[in-house]
N, C-alpha and C. Protein backbone atom coordinates (compact mmCIF):
# COMPACT_ATOMS: atom_id res chain seq x y z
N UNK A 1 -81.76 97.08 19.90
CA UNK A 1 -83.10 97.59 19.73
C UNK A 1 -83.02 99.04 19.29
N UNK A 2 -84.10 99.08 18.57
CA UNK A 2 -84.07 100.90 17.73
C UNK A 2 -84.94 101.79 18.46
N UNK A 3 -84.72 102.80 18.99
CA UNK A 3 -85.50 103.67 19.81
C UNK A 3 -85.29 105.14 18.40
N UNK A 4 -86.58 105.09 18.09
CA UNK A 4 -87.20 106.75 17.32
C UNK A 4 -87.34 108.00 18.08
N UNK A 5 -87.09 109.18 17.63
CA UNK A 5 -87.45 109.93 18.29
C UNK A 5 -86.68 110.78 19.06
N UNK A 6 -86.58 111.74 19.92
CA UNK A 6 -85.91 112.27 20.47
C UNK A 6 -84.44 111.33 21.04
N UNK A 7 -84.44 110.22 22.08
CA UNK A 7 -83.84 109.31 22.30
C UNK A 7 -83.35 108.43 21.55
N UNK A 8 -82.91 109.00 20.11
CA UNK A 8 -82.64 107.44 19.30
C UNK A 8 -81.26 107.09 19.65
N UNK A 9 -81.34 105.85 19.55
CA UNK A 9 -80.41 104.68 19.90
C UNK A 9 -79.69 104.15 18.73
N UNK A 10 -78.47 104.04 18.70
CA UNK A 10 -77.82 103.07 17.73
C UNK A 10 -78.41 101.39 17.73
N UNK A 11 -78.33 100.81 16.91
CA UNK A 11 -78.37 99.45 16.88
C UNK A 11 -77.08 98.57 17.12
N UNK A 12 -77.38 97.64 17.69
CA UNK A 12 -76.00 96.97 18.64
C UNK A 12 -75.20 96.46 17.64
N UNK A 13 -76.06 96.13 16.00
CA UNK A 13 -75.01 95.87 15.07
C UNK A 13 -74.46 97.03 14.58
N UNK A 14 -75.59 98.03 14.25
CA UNK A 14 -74.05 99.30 14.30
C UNK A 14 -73.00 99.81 14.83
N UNK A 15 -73.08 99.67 15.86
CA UNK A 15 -71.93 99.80 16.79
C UNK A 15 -71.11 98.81 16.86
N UNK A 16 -71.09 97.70 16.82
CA UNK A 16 -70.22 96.40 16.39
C UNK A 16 -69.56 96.78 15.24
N UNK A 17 -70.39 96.74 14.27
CA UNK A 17 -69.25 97.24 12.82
C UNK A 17 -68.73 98.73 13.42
N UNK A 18 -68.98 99.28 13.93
CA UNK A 18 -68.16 100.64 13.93
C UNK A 18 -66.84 100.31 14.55
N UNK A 19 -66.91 99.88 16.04
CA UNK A 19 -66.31 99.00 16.19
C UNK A 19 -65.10 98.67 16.28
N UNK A 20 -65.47 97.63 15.28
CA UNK A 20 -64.59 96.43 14.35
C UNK A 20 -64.37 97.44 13.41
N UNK A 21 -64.32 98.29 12.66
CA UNK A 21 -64.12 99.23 11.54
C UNK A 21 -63.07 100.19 12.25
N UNK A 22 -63.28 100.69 13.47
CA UNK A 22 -62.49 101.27 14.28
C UNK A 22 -60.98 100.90 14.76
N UNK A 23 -61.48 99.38 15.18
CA UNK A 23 -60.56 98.58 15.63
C UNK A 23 -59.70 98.29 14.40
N UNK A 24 -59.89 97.86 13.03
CA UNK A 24 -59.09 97.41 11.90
C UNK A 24 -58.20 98.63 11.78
N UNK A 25 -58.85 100.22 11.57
CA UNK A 25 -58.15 101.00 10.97
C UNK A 25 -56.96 101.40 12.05
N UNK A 26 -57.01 101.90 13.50
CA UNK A 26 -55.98 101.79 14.30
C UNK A 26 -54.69 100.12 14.28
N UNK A 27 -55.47 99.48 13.94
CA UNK A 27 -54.09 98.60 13.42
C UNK A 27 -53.77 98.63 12.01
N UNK A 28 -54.33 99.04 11.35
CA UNK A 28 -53.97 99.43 10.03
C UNK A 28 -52.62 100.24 10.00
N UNK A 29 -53.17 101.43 10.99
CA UNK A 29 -52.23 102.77 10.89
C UNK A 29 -51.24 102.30 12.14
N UNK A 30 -51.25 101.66 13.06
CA UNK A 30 -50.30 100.76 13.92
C UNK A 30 -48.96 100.30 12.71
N UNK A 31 -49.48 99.71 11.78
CA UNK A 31 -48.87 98.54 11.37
C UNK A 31 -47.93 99.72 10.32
N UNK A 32 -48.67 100.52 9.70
CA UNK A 32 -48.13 101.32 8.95
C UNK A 32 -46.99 102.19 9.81
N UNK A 33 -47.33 102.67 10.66
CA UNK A 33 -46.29 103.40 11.23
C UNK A 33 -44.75 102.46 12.29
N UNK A 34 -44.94 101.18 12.36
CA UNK A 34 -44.14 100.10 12.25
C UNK A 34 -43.00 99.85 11.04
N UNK A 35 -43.83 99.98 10.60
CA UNK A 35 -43.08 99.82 8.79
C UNK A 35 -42.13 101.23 8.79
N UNK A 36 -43.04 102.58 8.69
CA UNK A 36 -41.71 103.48 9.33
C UNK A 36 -40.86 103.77 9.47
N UNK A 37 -41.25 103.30 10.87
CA UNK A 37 -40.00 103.28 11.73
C UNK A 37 -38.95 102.26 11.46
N UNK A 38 -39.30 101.05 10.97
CA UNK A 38 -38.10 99.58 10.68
C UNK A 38 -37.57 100.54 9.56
N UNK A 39 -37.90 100.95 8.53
CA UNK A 39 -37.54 101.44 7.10
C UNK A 39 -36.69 102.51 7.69
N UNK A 40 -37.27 103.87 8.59
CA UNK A 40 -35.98 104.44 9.12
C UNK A 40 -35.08 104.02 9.61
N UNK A 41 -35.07 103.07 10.51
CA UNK A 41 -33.85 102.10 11.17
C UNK A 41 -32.71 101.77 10.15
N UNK A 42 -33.78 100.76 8.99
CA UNK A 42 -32.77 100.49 8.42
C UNK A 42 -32.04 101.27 7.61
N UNK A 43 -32.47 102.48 6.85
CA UNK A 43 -31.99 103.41 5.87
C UNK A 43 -30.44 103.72 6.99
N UNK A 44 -31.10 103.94 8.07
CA UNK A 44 -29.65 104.56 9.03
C UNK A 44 -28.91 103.49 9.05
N UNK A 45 -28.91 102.69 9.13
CA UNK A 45 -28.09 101.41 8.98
C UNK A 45 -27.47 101.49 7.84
N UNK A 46 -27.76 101.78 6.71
CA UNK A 46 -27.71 101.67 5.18
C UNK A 46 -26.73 102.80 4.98
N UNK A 47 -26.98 104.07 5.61
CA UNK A 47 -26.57 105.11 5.62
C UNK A 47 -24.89 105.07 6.66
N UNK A 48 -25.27 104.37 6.96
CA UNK A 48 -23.83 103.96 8.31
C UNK A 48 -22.75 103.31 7.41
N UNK A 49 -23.79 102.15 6.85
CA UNK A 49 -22.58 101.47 6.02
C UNK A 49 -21.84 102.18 5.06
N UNK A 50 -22.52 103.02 4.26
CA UNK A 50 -21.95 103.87 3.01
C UNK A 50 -20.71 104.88 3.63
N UNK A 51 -21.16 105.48 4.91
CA UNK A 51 -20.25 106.24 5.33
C UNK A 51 -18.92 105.44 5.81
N UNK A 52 -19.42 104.41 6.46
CA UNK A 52 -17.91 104.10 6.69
C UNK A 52 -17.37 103.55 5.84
N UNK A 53 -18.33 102.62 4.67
CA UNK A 53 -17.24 102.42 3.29
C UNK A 53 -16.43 103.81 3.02
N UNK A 54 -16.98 104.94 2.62
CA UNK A 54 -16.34 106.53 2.41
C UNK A 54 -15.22 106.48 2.92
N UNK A 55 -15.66 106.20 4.90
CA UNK A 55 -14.36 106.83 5.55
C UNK A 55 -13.26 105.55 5.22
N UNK A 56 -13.38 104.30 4.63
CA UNK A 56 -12.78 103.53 4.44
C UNK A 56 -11.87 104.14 3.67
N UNK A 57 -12.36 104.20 2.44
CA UNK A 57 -11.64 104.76 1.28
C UNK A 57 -10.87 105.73 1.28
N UNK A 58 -11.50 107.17 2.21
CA UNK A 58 -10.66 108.58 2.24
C UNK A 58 -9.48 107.70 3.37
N UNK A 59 -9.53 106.74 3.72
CA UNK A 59 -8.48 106.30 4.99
C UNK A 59 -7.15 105.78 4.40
N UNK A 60 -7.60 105.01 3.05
CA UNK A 60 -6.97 104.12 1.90
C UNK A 60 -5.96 105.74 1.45
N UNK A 61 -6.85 106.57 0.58
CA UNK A 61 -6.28 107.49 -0.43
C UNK A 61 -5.09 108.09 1.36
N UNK A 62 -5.84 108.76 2.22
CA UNK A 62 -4.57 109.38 3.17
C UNK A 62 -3.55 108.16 2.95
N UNK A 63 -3.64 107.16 3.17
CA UNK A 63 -2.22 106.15 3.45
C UNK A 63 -1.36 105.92 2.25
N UNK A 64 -1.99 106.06 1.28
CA UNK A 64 -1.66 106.22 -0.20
C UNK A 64 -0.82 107.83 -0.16
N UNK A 65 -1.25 108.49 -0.01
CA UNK A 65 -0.32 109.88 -0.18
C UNK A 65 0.53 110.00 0.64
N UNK A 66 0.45 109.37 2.31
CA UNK A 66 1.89 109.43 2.86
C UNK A 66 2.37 108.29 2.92
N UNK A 67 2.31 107.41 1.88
CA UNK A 67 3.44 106.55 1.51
C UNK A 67 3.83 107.34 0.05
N UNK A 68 3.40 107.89 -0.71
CA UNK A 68 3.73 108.84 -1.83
C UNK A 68 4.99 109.78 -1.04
N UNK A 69 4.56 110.48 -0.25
CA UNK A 69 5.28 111.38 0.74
C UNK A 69 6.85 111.22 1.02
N UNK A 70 6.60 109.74 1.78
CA UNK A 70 7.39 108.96 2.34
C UNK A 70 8.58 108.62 1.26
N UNK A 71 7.82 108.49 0.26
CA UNK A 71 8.83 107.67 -1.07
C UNK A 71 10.44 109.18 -1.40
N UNK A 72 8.94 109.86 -1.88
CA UNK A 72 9.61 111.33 -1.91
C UNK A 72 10.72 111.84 -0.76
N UNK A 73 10.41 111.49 0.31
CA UNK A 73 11.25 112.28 1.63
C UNK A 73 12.58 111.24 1.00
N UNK A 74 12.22 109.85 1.14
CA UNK A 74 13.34 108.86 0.66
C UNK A 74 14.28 109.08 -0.71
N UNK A 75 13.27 109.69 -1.61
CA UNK A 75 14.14 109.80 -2.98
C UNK A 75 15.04 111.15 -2.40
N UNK A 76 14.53 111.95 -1.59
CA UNK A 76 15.62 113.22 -1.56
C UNK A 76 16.86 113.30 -1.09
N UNK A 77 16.19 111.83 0.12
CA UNK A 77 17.51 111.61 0.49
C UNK A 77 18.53 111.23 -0.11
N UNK A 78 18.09 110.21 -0.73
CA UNK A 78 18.97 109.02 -1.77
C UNK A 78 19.75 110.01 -2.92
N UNK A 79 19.09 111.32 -3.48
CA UNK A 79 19.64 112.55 -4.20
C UNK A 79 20.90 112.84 -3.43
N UNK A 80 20.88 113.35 -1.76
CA UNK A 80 21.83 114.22 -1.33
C UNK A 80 22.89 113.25 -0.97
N UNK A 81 22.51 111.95 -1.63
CA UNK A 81 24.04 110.84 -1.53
C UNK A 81 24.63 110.99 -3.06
N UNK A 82 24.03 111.22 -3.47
CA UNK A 82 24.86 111.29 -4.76
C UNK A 82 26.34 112.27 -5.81
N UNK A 83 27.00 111.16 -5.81
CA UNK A 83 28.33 112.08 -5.79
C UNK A 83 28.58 112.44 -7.43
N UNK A 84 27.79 112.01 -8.19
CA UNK A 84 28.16 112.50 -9.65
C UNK A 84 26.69 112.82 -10.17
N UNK A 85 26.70 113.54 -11.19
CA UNK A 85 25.76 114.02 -12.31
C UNK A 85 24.57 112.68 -12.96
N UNK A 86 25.35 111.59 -13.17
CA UNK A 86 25.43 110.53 -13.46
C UNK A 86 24.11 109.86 -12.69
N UNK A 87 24.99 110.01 -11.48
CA UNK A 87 24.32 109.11 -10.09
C UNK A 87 22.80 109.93 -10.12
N UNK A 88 22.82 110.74 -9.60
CA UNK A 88 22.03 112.27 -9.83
C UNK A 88 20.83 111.71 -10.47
N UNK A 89 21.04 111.35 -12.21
CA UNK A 89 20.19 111.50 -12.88
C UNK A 89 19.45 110.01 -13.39
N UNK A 90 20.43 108.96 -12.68
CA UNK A 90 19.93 107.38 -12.40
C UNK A 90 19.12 107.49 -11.34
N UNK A 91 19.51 107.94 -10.15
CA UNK A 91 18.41 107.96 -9.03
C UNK A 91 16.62 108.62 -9.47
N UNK A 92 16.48 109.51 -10.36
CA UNK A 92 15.81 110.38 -10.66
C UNK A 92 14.83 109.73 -11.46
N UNK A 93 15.65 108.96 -12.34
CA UNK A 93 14.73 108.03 -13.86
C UNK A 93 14.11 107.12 -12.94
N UNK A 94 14.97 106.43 -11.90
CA UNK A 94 14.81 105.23 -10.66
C UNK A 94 13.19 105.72 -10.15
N UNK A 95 13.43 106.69 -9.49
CA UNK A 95 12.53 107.41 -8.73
C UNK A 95 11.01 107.70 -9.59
N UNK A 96 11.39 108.38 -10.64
CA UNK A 96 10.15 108.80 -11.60
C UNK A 96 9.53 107.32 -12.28
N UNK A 97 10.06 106.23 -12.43
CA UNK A 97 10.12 105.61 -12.69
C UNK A 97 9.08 104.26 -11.84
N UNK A 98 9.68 104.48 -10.85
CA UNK A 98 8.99 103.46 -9.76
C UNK A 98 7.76 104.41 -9.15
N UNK A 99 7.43 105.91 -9.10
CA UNK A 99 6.27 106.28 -8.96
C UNK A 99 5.33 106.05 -9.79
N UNK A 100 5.77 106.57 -10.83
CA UNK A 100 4.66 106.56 -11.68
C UNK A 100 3.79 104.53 -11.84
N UNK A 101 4.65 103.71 -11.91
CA UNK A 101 4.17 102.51 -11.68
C UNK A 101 3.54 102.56 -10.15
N UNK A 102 3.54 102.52 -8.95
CA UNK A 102 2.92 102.93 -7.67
C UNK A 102 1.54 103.92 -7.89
N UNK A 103 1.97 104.80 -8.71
CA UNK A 103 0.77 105.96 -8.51
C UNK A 103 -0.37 105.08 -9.20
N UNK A 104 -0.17 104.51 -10.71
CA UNK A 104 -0.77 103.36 -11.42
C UNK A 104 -1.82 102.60 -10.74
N UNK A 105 -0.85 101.93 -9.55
CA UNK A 105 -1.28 100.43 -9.20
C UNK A 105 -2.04 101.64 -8.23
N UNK A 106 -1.66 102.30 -6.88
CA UNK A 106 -2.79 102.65 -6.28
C UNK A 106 -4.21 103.33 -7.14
N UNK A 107 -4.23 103.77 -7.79
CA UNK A 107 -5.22 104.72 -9.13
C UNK A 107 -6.26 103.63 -8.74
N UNK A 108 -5.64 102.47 -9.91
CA UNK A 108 -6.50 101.14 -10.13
C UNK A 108 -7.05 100.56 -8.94
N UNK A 109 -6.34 100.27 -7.46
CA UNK A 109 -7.09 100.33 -6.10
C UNK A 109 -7.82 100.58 -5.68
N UNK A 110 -7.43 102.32 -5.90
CA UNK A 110 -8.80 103.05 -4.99
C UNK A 110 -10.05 103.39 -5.94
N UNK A 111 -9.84 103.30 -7.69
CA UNK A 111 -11.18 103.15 -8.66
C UNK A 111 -11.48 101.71 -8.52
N UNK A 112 -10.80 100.36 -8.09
CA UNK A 112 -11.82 99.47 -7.51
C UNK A 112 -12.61 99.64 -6.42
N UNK A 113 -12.24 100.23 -5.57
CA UNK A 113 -12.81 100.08 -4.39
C UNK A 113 -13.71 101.32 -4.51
N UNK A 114 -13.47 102.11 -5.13
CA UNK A 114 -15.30 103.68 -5.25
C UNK A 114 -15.88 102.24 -6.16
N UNK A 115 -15.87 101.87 -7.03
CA UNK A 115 -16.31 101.22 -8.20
C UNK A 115 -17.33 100.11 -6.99
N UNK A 116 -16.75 99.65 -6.19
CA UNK A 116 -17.07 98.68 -5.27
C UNK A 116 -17.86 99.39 -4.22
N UNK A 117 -17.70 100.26 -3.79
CA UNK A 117 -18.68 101.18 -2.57
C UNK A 117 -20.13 101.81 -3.64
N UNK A 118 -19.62 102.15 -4.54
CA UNK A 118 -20.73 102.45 -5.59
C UNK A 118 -21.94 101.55 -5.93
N UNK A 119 -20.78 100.17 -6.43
CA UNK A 119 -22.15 99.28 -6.44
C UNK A 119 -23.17 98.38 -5.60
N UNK A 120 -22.38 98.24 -4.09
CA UNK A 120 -22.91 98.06 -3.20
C UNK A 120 -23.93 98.97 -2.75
N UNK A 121 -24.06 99.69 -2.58
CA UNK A 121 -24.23 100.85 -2.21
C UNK A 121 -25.79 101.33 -2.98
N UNK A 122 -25.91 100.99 -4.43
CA UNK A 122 -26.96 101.22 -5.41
C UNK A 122 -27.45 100.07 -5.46
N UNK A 123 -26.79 98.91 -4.82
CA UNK A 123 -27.71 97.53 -4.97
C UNK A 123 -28.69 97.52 -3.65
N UNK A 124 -27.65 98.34 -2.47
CA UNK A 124 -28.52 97.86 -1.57
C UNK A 124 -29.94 98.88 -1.31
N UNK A 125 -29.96 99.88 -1.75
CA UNK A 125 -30.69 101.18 -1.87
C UNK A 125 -32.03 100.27 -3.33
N UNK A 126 -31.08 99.95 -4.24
CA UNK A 126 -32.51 99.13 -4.81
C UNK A 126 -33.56 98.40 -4.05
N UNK A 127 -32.55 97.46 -3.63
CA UNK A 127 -33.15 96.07 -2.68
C UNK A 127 -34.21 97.21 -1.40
N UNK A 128 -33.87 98.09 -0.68
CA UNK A 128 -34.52 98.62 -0.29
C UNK A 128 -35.61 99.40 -0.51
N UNK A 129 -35.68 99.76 -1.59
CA UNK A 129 -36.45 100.77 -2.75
C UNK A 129 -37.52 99.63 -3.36
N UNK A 130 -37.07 98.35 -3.47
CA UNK A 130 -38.12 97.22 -4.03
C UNK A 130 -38.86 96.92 -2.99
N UNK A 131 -38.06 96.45 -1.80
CA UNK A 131 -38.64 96.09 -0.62
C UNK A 131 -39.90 96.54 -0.33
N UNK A 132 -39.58 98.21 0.19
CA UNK A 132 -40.45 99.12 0.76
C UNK A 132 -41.90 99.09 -0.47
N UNK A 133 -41.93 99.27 -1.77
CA UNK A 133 -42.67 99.60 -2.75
C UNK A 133 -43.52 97.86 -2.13
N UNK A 134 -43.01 96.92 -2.10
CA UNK A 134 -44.20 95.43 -2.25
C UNK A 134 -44.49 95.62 -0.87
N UNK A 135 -43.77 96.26 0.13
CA UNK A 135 -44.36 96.30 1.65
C UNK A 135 -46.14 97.82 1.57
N UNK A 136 -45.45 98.70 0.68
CA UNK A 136 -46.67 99.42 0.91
C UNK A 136 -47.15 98.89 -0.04
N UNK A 137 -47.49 97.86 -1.06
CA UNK A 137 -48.73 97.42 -2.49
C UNK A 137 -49.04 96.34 -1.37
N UNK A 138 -48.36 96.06 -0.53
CA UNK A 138 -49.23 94.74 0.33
C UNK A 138 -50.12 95.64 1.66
N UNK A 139 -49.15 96.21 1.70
CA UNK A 139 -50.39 97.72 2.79
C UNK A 139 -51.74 98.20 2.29
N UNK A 140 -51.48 98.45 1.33
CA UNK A 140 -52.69 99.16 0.10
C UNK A 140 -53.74 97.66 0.14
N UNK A 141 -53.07 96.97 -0.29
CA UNK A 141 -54.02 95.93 -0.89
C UNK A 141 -54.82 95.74 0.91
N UNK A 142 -54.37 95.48 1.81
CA UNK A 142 -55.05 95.17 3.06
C UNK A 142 -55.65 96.41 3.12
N UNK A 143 -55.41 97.44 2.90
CA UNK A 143 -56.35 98.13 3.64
C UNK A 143 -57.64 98.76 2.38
N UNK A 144 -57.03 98.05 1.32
CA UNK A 144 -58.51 98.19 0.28
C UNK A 144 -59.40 96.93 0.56
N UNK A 145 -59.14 95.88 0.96
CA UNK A 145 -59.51 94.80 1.44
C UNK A 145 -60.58 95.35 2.64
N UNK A 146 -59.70 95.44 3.71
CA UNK A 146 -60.35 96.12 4.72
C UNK A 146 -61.58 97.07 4.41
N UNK A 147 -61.56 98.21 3.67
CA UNK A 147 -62.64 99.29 3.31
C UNK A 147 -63.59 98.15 2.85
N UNK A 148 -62.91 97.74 1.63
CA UNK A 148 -64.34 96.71 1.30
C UNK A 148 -65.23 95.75 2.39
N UNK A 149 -64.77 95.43 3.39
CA UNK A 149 -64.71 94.52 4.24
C UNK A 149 -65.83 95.46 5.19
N UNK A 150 -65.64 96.57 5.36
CA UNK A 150 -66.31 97.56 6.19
C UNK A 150 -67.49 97.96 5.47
N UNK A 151 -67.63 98.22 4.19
CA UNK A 151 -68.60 98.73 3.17
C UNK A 151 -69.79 97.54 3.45
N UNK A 152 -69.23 96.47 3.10
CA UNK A 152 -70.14 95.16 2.95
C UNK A 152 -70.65 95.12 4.41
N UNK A 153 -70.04 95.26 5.64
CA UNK A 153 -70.69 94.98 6.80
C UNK A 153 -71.67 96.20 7.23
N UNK A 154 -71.80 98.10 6.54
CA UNK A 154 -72.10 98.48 6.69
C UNK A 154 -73.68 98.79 6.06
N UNK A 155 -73.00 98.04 4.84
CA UNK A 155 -74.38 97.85 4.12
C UNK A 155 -74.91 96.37 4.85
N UNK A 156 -75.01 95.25 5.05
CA UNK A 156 -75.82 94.80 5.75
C UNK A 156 -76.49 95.02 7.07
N UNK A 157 -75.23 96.00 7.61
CA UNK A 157 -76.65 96.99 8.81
C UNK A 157 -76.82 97.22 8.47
N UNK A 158 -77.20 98.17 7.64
CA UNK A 158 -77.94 99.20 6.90
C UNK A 158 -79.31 98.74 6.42
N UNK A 159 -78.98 97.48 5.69
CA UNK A 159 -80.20 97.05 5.30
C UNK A 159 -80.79 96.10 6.21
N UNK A 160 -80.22 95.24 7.36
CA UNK A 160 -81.07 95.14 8.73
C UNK A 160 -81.36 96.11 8.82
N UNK A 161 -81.31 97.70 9.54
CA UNK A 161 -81.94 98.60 10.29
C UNK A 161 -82.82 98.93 9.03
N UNK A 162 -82.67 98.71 8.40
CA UNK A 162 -84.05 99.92 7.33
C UNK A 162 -85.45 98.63 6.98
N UNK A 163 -84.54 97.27 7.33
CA UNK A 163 -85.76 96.58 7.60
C UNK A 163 -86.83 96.58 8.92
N UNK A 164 -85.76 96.68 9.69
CA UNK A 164 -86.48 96.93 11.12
C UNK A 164 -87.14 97.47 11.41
N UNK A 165 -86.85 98.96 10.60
CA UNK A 165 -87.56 100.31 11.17
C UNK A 165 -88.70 100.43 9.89
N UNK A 166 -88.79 99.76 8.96
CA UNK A 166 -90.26 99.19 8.00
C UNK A 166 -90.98 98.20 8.87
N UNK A 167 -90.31 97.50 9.55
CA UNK A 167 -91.44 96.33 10.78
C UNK A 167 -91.97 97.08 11.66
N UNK A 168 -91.13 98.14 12.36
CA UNK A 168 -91.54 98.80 13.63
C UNK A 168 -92.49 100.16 12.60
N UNK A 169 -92.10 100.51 11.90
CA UNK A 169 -93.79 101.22 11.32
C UNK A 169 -94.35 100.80 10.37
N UNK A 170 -94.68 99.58 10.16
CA UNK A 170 -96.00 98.91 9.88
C UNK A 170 -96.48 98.65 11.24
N UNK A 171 -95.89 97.67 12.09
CA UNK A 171 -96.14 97.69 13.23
C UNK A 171 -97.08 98.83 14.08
N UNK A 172 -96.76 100.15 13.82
CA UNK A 172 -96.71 101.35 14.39
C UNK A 172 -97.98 101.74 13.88
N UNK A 173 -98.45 101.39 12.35
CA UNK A 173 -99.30 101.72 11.41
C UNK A 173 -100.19 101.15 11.64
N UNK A 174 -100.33 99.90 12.05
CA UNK A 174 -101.48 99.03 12.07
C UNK A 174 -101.13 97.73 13.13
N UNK A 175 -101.08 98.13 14.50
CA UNK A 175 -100.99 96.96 15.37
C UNK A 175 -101.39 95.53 15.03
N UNK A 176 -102.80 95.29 14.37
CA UNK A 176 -103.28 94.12 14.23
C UNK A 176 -102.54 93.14 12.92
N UNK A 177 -101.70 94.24 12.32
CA UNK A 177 -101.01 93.34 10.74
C UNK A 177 -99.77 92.70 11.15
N UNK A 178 -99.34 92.05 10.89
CA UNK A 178 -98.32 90.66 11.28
C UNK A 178 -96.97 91.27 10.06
N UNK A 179 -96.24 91.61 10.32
CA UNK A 179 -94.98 91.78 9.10
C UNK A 179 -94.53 90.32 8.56
């Protein structure tokens, strides 16, 4: 009921849509700040994996240089056995020889494996980057839905109360006329 005048009163359908208009947008922004937080979760997740692929790799290249190391400590030795010029300079070709094939094959290893942390890495950051973009165009779209949804219920109070309050002053105007 509409009370004029000093005491005016909302109408019980205005306050219903307010409401319900109230009530949608706190789960609106509920739902949004859900999304968030999962999307931070997972980025750290995402972010976890990349690093320990990294520390994978810097773990690969250390084991790679002290077996490089290792080879070396071995070739020096294998030098201070050598009893001729000869020997000397076979061990040496031996040595330069079998690194440079080793240094090769690890090279090609550890550029598969960046090559491999790289593309994992940009696929999954897409997949996340697509994700998030159709999670907020499906956010957007509900909550343009929603506004509309609120507009339309506000305009039919609206136009109940402005009928009402034309009944209650005709009414007001002329007791004996019937609306």
């Amino acid at each position: 009921m509409t009370k004029f005048g000093p005491n005016l009163e909302l109408p019980a359908e205005v306050r219903a849509v307010a409401e319900k208009n109230v009530a949608q947008a706190r789960e609106a922004f509920e739902t949004l700040f859900k999304n968030a937080r999962d999307a931070v979760g997972q980025s750290e997740g995402q972010l976890e994996e990349v690093r320990a692929g990294v520390n994978d790799l810097r773990q690969k290249a250390i084991g790679l240089m002290e077996a490089n190391m290792e080879s070396g400590f071995d070739f020096l030795q294998k030098l201070m056995s050598a009893k001729t010029p000869q020997e000397l300079l076979s061990f040496q070709a031996e040595f330069l020889s079998t690194q440079v094939q080793k240094v090769s094959e690890q090279a090609k290893a550890l550029g598969a494996d960046a090559k491999a942390l790289g593309e994992t890495t940009a696929r999954t950051l897409d997949e996340r980057a697509r994700a998030l973009a159709e999670r907020v165009k499906e956010l957007s779209a509900a909550a343009a839905k929603s506004a509309q949804s609120a507009a339309q219920d506000l305009k039919t109070v609206g136009e109940s109360v402005v009928n009402e309050a034309k009944a209650k002053a005709t009414e007001a105007l002329d007791p004996n006329q019937k609306p």
